[in-house]
Protein backbone atom coordinates (compact mmCIF):
# COMPACT_ATOMS: atom_id res chain seq x y z
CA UNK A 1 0.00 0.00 0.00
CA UNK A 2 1.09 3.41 -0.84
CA UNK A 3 0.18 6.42 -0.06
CA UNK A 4 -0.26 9.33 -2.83
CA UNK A 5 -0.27 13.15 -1.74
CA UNK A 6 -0.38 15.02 -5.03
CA UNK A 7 2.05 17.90 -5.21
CA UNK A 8 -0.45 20.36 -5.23
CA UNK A 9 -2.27 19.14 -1.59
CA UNK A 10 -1.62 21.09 1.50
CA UNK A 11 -0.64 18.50 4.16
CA UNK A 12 0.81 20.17 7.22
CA UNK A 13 3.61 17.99 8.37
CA UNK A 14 2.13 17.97 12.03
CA UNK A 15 -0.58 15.82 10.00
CA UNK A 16 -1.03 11.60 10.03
CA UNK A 17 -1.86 9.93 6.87
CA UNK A 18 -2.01 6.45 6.84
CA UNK A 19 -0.95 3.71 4.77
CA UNK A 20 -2.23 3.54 1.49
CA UNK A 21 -4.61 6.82 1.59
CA UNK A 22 -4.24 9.16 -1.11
CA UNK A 23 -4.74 13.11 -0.71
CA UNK A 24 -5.65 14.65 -4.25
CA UNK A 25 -5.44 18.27 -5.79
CA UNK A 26 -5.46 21.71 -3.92
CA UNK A 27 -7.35 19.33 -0.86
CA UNK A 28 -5.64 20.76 2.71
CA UNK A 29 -5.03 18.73 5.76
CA UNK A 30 -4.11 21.15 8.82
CA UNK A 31 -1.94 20.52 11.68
CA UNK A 32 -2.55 17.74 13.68
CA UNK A 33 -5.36 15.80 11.58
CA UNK A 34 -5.52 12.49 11.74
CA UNK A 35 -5.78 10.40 8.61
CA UNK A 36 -6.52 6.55 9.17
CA UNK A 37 -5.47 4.26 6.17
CA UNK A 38 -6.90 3.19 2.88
CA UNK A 39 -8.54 6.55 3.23
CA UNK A 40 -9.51 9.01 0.19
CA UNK A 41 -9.51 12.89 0.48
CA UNK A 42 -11.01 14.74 -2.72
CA UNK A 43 -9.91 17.62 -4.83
CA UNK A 44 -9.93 20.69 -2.72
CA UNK A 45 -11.28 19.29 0.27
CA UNK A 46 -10.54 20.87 3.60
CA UNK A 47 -9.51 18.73 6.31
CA UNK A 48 -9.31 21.04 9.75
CA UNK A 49 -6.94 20.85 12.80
CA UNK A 50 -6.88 18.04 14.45
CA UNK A 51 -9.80 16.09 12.80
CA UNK A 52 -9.80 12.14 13.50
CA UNK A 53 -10.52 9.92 10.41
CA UNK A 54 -10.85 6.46 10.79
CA UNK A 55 -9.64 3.71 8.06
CA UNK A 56 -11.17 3.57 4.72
CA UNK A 57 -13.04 6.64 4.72
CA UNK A 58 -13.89 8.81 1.88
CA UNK A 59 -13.77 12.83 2.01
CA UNK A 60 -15.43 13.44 -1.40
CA UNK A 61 -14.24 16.60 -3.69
CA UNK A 62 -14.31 20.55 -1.80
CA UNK A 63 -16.12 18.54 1.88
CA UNK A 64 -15.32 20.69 4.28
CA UNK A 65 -14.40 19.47 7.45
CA UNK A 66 -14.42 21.59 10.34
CA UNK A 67 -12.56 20.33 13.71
CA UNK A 68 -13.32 18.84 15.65
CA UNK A 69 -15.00 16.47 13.47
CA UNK A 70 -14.69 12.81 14.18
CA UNK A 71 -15.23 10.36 11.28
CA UNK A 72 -15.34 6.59 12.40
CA UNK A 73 -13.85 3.97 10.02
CA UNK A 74 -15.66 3.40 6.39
CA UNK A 75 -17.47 6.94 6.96
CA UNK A 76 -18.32 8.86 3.04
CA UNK A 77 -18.66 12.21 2.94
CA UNK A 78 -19.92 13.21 -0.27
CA UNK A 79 -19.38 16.40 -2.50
CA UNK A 80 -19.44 20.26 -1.11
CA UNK A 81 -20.74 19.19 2.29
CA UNK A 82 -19.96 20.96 4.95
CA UNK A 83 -19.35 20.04 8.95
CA UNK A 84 -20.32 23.16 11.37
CA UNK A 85 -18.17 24.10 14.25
CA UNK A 86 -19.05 27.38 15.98
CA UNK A 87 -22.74 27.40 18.13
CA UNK A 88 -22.50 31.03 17.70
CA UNK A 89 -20.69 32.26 14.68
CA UNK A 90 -19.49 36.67 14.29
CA UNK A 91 -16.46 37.58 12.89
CA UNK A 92 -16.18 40.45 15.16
CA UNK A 93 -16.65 40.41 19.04
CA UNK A 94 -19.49 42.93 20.35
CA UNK A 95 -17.04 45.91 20.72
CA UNK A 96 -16.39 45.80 17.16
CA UNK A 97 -13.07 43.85 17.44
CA UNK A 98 -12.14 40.72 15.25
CA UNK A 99 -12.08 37.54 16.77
CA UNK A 100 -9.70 35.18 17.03
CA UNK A 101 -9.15 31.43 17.80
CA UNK A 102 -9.64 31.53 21.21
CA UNK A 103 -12.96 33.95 21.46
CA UNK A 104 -14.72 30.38 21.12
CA UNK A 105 -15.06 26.65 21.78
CA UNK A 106 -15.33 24.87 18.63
CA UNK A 107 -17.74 22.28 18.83
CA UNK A 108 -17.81 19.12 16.62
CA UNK A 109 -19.80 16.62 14.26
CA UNK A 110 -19.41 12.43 14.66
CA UNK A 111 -19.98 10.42 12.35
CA UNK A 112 -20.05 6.84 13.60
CA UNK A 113 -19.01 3.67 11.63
CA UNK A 114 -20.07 3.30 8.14
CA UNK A 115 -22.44 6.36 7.42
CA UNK A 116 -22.50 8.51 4.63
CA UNK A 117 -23.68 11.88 4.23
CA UNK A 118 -24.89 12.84 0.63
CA UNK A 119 -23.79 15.88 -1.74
CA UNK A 120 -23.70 19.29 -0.20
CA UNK A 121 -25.17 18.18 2.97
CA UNK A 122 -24.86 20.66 5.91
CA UNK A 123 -24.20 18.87 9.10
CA UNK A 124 -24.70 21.93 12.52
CA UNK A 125 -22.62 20.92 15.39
CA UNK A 126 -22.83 19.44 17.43
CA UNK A 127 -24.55 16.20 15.78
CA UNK A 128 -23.68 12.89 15.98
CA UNK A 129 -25.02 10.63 12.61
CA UNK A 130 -25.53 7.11 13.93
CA UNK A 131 -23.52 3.78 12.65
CA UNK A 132 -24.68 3.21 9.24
CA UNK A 133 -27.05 6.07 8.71
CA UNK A 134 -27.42 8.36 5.80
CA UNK A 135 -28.16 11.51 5.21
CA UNK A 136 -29.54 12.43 1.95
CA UNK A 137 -27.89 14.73 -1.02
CA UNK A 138 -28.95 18.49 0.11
CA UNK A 139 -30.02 17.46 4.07
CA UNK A 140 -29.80 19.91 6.90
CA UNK A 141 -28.79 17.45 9.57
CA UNK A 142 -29.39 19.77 12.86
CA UNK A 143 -29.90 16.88 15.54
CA UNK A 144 -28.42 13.48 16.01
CA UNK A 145 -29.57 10.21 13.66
CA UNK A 146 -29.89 7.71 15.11
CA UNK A 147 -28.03 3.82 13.90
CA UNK A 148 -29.65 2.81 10.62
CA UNK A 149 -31.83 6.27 9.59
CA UNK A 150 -31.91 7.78 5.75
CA UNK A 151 -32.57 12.14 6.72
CA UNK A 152 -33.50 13.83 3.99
CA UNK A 153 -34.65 17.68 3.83
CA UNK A 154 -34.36 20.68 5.91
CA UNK A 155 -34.10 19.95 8.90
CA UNK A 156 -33.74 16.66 7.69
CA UNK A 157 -36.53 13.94 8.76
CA UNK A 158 -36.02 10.26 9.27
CA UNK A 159 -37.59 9.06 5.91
CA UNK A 160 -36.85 5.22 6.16
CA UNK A 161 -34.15 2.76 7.49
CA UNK A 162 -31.33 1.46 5.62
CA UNK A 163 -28.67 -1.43 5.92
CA UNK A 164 -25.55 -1.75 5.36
CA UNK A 165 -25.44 -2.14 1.90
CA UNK A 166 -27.38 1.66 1.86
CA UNK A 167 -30.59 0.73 0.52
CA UNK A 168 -33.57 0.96 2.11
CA UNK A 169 -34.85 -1.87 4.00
CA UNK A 170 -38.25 -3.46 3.02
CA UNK A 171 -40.63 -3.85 5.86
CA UNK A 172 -40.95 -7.95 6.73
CA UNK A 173 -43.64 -8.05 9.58
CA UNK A 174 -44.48 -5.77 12.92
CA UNK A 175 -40.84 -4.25 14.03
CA UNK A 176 -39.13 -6.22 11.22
CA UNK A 177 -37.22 -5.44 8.36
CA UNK A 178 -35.23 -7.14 5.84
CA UNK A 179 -31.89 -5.70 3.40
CA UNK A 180 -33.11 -6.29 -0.10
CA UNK A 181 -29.78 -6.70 -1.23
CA UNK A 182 -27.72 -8.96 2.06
CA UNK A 183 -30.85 -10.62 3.42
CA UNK A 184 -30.17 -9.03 6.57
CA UNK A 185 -32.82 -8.50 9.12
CA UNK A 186 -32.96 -5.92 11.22
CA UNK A 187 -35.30 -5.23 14.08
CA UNK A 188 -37.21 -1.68 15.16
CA UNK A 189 -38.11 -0.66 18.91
CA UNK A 190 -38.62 2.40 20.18
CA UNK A 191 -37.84 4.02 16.81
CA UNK A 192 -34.11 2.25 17.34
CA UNK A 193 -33.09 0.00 14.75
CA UNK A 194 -30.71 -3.02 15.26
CA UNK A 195 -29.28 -6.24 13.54
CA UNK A 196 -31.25 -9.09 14.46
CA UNK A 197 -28.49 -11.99 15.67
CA UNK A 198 -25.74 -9.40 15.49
């Protein structure tokens, strides 16, 4: 495994990338961001300080990812979305004088194992998208989703349950529902879904 940072990428060298990820054209990775391996970050995607990525994630082309964000192994983050950081955002405090870094506490989005979160996608901090969800191409995710949710609109909605394989599951019987691509079942209670047998 190799790993590929273009020559025109902005990697700080206070930055980890790991084995076998490559880091394409005009993307940045600041100070102190953590890069797990096999993972992909897209044409001028932003990468902030100290972000965690886990192995074999995918930062799709001009994501921007504001720390702290924390992406979970096999997380996809798909074209021109953007991760929040700042509750209260002004460029200028109330006496008329320009912030700086520490005038606020960043806060942080975390995406757990496996999710994705579709095309320009804006994600407010601080939200946590649940182990396999997905949030749909355009969402405003502005509260958590929970394991196994598809979000779509603004303020995005659970609209259905997906598997792992990202389709949507078919409905099987009363708190029951089945993959239509791995045969999986899953189970729903309490508006929580999990694996059946996992």
């Amino acid at each position: 495994m190799t790993t590929r940072i273009v020559d025109t990428a902005d990697v700080d060298p206070r930055a980890e990338v790991g084995e076998g990820s490559s880091i394409w054209h005009l993307a940045q990775v600041r100070e102190d961001a953590r890069i797990g391996v096999d993972c992909i970050v897209g044409r001028g995607a932003y990468i902030g300080a100290g972000v965690r990525m886990g192995d074999r994630c995918k930062v799709q082309n001009y994501a921007l990812v504001y720390e702290p964000a924390v992406l979970e192994d096999g997380v996809f983050v798909g074209p021109a979305v953007v991760f929040t950081n700042d509750h209260f955002p002004r460029s200028i405090a109330p006496d008329g004088s320009l912030k700086r870094g520490d005038d606020w506490e960043p806060v942080g989005v975390t995406v757990r194992q496996g999710a994705s979160v579709g095309a320009r996608a804006v994600c407010v901090a601080p939200v946590t998208i649940g182990r396999w969800a997905m949030g749909a191409a355009g969402a405003v995710v502005t509260r958590d989703v929970p394991d196994f949710a598809l979000v779509a609109g603004v303020p995005a909605r659970r609209v259905a349950w997906v598997g792992r394989a990202g389709h949507p599951l078919e409905d099987v019987g009363p708190g029951r529902w089945q993959c239509p691509v791995t045969g999986q079942i899953y189970t729903e209670a309490d508006d929580k879904l999990t694996e059946a047998n996992a």
